[in-house]
N, C-alpha and C. Protein backbone atom coordinates (compact mmCIF):
# COMPACT_ATOMS: atom_id res chain seq x y z
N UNK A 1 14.53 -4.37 30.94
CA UNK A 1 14.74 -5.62 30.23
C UNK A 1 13.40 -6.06 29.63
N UNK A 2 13.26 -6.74 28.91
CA UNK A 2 12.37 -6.96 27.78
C UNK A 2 11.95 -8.73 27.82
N UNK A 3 10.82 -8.87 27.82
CA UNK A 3 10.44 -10.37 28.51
C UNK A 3 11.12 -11.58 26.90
N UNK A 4 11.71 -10.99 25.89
CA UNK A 4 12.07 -11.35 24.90
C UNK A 4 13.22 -11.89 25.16
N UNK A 5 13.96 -10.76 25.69
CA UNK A 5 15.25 -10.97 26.35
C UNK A 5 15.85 -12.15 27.16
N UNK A 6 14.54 -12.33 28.70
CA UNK A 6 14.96 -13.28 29.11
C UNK A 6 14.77 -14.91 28.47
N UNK A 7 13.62 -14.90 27.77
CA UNK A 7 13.56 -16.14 27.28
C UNK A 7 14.48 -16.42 25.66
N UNK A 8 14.53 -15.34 24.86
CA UNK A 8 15.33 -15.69 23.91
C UNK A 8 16.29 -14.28 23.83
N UNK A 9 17.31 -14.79 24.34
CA UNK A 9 18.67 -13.69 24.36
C UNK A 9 18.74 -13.10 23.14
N UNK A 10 19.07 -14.03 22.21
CA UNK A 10 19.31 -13.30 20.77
C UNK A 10 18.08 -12.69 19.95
N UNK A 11 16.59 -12.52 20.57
CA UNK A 11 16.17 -11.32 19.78
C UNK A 11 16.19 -10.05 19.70
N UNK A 12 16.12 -9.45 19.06
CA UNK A 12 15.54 -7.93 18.87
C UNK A 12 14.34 -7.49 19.69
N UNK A 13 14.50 -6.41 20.62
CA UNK A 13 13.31 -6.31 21.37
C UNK A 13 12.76 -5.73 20.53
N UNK A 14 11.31 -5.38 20.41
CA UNK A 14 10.12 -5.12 19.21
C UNK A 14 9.84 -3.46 19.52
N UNK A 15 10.09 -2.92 20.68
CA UNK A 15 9.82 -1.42 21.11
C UNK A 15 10.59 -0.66 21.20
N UNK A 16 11.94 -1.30 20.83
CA UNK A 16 13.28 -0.42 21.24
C UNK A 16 13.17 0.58 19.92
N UNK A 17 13.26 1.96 20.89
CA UNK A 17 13.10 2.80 19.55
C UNK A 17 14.40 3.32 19.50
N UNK A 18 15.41 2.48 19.71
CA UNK A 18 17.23 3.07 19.22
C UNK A 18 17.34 2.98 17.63
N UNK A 19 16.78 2.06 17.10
CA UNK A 19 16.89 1.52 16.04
C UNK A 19 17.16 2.34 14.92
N UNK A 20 16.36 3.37 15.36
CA UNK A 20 16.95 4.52 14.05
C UNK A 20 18.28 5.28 14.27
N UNK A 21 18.24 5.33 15.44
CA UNK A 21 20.10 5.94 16.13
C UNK A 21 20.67 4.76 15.49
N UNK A 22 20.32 3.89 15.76
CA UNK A 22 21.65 2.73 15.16
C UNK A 22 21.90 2.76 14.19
N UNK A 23 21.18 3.09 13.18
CA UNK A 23 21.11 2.94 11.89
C UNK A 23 21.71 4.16 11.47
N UNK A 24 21.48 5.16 11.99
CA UNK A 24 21.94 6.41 12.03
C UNK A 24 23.50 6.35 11.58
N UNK A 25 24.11 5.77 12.98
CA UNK A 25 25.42 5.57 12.92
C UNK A 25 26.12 4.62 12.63
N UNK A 26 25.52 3.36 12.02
CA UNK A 26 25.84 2.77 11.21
C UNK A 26 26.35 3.51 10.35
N UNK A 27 25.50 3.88 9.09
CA UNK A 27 25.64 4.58 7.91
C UNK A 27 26.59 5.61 8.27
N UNK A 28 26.92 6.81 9.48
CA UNK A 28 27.78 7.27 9.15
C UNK A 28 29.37 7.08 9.52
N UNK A 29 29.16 5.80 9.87
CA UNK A 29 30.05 5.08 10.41
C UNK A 29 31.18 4.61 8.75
N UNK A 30 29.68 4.26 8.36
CA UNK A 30 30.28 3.93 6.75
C UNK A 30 30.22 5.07 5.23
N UNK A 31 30.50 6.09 6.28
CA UNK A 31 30.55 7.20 5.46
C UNK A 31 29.27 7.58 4.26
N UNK A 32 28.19 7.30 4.80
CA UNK A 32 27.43 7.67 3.79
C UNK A 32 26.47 9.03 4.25
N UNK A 33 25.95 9.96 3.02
CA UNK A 33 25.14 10.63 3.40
C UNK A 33 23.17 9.99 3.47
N UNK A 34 23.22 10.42 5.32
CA UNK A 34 21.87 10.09 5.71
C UNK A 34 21.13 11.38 5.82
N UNK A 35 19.74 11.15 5.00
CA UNK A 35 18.77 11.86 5.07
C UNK A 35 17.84 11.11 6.26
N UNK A 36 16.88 11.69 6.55
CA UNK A 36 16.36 11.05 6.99
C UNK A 36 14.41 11.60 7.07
N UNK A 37 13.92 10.70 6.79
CA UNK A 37 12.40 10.30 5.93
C UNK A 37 11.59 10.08 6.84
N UNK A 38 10.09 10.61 7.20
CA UNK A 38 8.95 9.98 7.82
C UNK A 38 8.21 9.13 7.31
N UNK A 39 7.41 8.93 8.32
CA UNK A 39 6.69 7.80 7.53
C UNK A 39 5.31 8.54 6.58
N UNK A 40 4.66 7.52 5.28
CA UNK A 40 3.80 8.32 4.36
C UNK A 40 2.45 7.69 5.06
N UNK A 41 1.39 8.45 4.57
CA UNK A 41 0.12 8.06 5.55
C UNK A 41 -0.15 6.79 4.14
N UNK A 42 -0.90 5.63 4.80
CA UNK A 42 -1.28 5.44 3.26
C UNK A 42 -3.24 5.46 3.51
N UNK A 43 -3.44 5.77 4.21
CA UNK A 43 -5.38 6.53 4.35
C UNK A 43 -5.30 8.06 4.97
N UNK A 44 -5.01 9.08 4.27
CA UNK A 44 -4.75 10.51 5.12
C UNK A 44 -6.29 10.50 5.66
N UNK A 45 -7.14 10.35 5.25
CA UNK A 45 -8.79 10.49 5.72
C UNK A 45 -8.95 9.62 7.09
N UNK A 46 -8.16 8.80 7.22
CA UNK A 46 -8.76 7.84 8.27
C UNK A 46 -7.59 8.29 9.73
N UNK A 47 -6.89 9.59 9.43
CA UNK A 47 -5.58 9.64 10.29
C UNK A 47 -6.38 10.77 11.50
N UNK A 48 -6.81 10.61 12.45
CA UNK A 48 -6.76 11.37 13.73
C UNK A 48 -5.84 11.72 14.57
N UNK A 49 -4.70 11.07 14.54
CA UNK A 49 -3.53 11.21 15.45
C UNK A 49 -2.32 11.69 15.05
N UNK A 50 -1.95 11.88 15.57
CA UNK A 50 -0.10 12.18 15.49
C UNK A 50 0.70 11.48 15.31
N UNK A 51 1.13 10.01 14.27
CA UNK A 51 1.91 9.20 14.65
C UNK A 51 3.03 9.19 15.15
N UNK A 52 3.52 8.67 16.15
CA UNK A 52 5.12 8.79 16.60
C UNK A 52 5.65 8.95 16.15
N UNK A 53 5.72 7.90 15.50
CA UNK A 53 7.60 7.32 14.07
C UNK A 53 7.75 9.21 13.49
N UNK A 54 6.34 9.94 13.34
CA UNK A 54 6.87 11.00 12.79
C UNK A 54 7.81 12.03 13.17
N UNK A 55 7.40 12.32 14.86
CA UNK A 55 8.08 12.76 15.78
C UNK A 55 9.67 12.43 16.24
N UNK A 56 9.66 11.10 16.12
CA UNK A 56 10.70 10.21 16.07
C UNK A 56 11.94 10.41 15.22
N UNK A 57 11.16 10.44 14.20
CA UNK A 57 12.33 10.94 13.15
C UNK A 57 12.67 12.24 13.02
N UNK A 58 12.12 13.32 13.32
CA UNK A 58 12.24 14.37 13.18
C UNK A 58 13.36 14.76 14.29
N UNK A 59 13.33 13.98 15.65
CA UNK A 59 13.62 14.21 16.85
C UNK A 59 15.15 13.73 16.16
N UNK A 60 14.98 12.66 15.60
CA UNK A 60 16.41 11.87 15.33
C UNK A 60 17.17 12.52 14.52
N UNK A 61 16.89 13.31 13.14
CA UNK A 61 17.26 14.22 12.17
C UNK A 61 18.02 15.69 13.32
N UNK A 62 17.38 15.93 14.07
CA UNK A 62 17.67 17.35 14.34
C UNK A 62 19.02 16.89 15.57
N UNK A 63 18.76 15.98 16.12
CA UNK A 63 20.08 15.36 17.10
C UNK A 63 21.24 15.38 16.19
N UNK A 64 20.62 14.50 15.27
CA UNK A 64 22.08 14.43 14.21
C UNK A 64 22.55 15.06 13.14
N UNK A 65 21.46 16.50 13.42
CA UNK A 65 22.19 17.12 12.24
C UNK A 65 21.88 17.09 11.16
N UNK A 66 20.82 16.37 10.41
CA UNK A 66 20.77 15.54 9.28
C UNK A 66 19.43 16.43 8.31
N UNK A 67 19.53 16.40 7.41
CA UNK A 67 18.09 16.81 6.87
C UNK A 67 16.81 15.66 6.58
N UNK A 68 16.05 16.43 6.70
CA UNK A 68 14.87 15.70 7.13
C UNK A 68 13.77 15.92 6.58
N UNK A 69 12.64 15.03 5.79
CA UNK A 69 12.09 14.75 4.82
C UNK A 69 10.32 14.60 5.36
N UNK A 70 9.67 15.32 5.77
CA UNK A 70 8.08 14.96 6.12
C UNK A 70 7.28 14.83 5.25
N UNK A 71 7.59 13.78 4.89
CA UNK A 71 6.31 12.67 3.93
C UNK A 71 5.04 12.65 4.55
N UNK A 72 4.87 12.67 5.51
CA UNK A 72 3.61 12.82 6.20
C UNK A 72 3.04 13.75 6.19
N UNK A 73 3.74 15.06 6.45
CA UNK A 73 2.87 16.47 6.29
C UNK A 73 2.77 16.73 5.14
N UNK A 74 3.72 16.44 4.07
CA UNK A 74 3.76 16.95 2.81
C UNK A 74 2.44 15.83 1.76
N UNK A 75 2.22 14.49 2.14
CA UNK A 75 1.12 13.62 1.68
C UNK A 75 0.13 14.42 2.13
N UNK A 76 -0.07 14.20 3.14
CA UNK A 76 -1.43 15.36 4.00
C UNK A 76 -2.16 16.89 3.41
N UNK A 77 -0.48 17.55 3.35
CA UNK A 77 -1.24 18.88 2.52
C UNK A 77 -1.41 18.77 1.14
N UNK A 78 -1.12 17.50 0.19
CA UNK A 78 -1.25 17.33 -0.83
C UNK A 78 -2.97 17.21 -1.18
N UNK A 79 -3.36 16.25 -0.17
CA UNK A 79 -4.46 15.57 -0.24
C UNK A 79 -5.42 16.47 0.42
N UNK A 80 -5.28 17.38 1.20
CA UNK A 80 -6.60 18.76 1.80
C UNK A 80 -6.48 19.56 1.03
N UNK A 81 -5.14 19.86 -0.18
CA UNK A 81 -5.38 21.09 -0.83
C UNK A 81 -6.02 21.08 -2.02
């Protein structure tokens, strides 16, 4: 439970990483075709890490089947090559 939770019921907890499953099945709930996109660096020079969200989505694409779009690697090798 989420300290959001107990004091205001009706928010959105801020870490819940379902959000893209939800959205997921939202959309194919409503029959649409989902791709699904990482996130783009916007300083590739200043990036040391691995961001999640990238992993995240990738993780979420391959559960569901879905094709899947790395803006992140593809910005990256744009910008070293």
């Amino acid at each position: 439970m989420f300290i959001s939770e107990v004091f205001y019921p009706r928010l959105i907890p801020l870490f819940d990483f379902r959000y893209l499953q939800d959205a997921v099945d939202l959309m194919q709930s409503r029959h649409a075709h989902v791709i699904i996109a990482s996130q783009t660096p916007d300083n590739p020079y200043a990036i040391f890490t691995y961001p999640v969200y990238v992993q995240y989505a990738a993780d979420i694409a391959n559960a569901n089947r879905l094709p899947f779009i790395d803006h992140f690697h593809l910005l990256l090798a744009t910008y070293y090559s």
